[in-house]
C-alpha atoms as a PDB file:
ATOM      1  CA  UNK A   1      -4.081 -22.898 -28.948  1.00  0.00           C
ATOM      2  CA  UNK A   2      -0.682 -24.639 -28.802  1.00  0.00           C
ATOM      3  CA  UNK A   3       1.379 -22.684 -25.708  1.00  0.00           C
ATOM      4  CA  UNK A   4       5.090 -21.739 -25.643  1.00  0.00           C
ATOM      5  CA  UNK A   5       7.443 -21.337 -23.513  1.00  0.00           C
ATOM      6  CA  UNK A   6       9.476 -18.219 -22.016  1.00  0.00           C
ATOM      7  CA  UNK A   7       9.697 -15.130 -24.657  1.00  0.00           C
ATOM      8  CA  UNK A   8      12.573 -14.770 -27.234  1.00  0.00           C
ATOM      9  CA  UNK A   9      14.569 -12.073 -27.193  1.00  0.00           C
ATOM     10  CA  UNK A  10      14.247 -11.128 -30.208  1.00  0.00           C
ATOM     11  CA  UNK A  11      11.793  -7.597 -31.840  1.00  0.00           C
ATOM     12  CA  UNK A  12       9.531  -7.757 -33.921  1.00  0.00           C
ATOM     13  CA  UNK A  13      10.049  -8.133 -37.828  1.00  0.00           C
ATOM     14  CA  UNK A  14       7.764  -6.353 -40.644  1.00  0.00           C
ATOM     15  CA  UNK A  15       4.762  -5.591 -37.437  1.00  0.00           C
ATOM     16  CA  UNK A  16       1.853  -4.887 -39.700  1.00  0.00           C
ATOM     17  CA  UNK A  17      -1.761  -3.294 -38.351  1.00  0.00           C
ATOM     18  CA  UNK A  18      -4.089  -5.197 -40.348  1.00  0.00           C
ATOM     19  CA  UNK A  19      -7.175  -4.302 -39.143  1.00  0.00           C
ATOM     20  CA  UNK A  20      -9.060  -1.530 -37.020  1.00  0.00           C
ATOM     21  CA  UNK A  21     -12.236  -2.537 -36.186  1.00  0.00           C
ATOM     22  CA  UNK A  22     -15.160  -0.323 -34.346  1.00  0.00           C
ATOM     23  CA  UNK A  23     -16.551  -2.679 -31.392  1.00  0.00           C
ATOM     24  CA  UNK A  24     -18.902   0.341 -29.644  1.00  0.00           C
ATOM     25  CA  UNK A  25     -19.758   3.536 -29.375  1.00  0.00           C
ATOM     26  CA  UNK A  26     -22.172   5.591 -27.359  1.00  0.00           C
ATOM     27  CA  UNK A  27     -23.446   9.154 -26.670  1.00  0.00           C
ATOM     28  CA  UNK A  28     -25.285   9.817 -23.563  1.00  0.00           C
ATOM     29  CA  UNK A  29     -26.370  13.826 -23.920  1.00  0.00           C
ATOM     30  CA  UNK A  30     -26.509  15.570 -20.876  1.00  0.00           C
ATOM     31  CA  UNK A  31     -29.210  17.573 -21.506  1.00  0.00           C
ATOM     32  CA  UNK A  32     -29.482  21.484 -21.512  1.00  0.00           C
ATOM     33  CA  UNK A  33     -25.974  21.966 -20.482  1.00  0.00           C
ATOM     34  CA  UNK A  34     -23.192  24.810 -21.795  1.00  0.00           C
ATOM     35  CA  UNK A  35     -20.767  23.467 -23.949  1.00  0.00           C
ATOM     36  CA  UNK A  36     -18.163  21.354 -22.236  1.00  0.00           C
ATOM     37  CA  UNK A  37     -14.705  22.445 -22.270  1.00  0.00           C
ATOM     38  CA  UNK A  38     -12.720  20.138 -20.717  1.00  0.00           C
ATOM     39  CA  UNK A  39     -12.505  16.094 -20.575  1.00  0.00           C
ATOM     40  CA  UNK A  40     -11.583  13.403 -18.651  1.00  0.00           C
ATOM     41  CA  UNK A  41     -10.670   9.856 -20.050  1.00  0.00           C
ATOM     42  CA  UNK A  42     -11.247   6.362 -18.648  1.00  0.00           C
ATOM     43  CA  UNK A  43      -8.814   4.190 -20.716  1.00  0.00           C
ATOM     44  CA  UNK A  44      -8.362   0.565 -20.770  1.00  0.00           C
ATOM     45  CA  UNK A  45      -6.137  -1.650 -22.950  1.00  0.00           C
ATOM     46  CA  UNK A  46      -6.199  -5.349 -23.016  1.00  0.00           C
ATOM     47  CA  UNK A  47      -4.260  -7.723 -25.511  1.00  0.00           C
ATOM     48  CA  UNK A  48      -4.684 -11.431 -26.518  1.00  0.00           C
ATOM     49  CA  UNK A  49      -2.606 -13.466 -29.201  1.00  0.00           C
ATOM     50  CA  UNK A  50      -4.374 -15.782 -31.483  1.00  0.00           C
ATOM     51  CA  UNK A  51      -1.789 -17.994 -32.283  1.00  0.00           C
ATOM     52  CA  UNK A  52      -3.115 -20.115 -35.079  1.00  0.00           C
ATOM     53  CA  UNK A  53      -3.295 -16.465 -37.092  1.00  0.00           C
ATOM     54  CA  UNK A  54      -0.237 -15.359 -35.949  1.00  0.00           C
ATOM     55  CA  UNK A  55      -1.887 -12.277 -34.338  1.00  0.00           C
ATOM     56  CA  UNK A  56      -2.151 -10.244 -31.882  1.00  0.00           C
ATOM     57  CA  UNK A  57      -5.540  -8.204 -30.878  1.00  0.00           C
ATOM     58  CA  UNK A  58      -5.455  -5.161 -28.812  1.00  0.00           C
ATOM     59  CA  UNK A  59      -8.781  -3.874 -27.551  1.00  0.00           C
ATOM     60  CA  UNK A  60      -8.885   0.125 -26.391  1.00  0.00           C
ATOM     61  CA  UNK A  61     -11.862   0.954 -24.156  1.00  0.00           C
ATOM     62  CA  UNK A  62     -12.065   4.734 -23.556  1.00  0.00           C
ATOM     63  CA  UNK A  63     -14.741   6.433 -21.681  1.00  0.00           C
ATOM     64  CA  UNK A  64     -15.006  10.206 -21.960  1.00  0.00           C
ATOM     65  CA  UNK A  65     -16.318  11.836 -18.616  1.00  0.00           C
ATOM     66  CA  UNK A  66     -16.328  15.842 -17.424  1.00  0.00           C
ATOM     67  CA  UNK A  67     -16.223  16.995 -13.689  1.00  0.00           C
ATOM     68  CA  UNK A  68     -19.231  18.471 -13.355  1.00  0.00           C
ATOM     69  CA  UNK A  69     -21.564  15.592 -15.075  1.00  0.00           C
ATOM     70  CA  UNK A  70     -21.556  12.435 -12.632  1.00  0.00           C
ATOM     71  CA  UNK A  71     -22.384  10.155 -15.640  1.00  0.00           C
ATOM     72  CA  UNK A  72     -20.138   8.966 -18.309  1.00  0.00           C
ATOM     73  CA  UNK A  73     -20.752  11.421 -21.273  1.00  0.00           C
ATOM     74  CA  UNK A  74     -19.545   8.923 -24.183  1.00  0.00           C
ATOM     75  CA  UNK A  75     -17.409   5.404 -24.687  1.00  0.00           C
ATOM     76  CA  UNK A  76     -15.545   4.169 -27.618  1.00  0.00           C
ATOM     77  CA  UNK A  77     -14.052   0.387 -28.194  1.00  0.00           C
ATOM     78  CA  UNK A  78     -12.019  -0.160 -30.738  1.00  0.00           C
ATOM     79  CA  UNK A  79     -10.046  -3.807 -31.637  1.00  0.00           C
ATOM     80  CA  UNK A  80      -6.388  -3.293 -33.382  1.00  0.00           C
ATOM     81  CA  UNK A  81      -5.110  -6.610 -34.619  1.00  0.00           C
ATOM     82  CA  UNK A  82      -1.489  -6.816 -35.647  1.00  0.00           C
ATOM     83  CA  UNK A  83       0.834  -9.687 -37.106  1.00  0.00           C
ATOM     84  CA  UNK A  84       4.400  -9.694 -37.616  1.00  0.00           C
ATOM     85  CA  UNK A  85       6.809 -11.718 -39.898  1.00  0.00           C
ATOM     86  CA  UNK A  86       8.430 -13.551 -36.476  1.00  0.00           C
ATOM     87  CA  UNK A  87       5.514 -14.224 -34.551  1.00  0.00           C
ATOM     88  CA  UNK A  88       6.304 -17.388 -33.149  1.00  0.00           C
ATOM     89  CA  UNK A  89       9.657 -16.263 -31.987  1.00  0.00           C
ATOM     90  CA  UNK A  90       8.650 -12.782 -30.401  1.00  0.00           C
ATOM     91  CA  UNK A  91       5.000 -13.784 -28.644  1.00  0.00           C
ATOM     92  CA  UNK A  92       4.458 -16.366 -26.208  1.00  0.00           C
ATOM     93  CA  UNK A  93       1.407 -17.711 -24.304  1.00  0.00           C
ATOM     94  CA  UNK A  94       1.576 -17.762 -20.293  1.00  0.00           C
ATOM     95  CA  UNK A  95      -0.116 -20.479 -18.600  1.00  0.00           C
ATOM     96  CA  UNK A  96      -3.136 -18.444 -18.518  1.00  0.00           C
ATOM     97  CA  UNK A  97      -3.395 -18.018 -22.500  1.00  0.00           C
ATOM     98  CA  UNK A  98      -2.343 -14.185 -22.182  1.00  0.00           C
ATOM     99  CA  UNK A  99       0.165 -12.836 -24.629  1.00  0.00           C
ATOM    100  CA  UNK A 100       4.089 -12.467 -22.919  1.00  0.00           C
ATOM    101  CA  UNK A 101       5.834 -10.012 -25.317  1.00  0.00           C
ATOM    102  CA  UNK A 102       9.041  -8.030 -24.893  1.00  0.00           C
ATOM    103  CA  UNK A 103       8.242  -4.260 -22.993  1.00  0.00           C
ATOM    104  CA  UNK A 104       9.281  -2.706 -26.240  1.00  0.00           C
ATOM    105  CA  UNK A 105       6.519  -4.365 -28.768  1.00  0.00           C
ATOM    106  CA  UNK A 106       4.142  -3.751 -26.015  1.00  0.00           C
ATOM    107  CA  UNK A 107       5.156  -0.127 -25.849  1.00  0.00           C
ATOM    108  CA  UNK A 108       4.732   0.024 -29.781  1.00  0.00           C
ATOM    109  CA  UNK A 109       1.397  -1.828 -30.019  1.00  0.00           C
ATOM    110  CA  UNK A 110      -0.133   0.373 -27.112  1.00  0.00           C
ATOM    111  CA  UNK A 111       1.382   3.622 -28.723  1.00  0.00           C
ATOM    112  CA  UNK A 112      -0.517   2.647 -32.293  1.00  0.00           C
ATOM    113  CA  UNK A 113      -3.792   1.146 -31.058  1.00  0.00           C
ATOM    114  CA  UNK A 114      -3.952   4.438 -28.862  1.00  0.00           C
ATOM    115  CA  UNK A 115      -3.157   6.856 -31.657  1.00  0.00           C
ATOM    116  CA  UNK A 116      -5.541   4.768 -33.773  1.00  0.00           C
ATOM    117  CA  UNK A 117      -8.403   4.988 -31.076  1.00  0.00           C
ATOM    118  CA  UNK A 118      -7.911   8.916 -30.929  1.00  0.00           C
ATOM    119  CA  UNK A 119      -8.621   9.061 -34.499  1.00  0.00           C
ATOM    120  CA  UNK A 120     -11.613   6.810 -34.309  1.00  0.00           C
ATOM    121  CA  UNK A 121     -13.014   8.952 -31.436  1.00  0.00           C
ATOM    122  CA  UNK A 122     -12.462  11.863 -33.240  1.00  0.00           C
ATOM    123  CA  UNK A 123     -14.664  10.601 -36.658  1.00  0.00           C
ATOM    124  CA  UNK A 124     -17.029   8.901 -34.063  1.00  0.00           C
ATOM    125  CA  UNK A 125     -17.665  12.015 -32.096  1.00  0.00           C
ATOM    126  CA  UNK A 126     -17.187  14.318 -34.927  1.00  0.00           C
ATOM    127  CA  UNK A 127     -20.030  17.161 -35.003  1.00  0.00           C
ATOM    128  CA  UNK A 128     -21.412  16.404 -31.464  1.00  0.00           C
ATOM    129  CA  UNK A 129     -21.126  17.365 -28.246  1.00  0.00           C
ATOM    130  CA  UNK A 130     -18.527  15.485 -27.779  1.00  0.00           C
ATOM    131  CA  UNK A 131     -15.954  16.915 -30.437  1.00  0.00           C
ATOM    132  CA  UNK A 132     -13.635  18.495 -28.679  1.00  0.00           C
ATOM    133  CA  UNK A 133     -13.021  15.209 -26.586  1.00  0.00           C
ATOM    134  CA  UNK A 134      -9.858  14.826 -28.043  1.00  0.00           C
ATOM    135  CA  UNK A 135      -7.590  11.874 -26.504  1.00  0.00           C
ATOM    136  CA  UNK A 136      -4.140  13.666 -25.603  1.00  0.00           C
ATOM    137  CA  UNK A 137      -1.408  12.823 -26.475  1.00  0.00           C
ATOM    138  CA  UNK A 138       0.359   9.740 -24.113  1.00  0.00           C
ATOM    139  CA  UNK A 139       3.591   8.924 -22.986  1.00  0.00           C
ATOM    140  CA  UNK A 140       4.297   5.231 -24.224  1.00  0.00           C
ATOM    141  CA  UNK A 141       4.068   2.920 -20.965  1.00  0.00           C
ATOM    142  CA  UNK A 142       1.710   4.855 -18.933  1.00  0.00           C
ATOM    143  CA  UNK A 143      -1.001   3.373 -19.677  1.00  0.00           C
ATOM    144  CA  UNK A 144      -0.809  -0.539 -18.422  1.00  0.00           C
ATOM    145  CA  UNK A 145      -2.937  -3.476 -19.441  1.00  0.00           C
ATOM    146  CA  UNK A 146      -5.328  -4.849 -17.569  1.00  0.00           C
ATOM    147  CA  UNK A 147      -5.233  -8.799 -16.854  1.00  0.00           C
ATOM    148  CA  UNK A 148      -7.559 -11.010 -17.422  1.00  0.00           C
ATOM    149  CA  UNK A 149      -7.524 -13.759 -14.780  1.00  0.00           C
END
């Protein structure tokens, strides 16, 4: 991977999603239990450019849990991968390899790989126990990316 230097200051041009892809899924039934009515969701979001491809991937890991069950109740990973007309002026790699984009495109990416994972979780847990785990809605920037060191 050839590495750049500081990021432009330039937006994105023609951002495309081009792929969703399903990494994992899992169910983990409780047992005789009354039907759940409320959630809580474990969410992680990482992001790495490829830049030969011109792409950027951005992995959602969401794990669905409910207060009175100490074990996670279901997970869902899904990979986003997104290119745009300008890549080699808007992302650069950090010493560490790690995508350095402008707060804005990060915002956007999140906001669509987590709007895209809620629909995934929904056709994923469609019909079971878990189908009224519906992701909520989230305010673009509250969720921040983990780091891979």
């Amino acid at each position: 991977m050839t590495k750049r230097s500081s990021p432009a200051k330039t937006g994105p041009q023609h951002l495309v999603l081009l792929a969703i892809d399903l990494l994992d899924s899992s169910l983990h039934y409780p047992g005789d239990h009354p039907p759940f009515e409320s959630f809580h969701f474990d969410i992680h979001i990482t992001s790495k450019a490829e830049d030969e491809k011109s792409q950027v991937l951005v992995t959602v890991k969401i794990g669905v849990h409910n207060e009175n069950i100490t074990r996670q109740l279901g997970s869902l990973t899904i990979n986003c991968t997104f290119t745009m007309n300008n890549f080699a002026d808007v992302v650069r790699l950090n010493a560490d390899g790690q995508p350095d984009m402008p707060d804005d495109l990060i915002e956007t990416l999140h906001s669509t790989a987590l709007s895209t994972a809620r629909g995934v979780m929904f056709a994923t847990f469609r019909g079971t126990f878990l189908h009224h785990a519906i992701l909520p809605l989230i305010a673009p920037g509250s969720v921040t990316e983990e780091k891979r060191l």
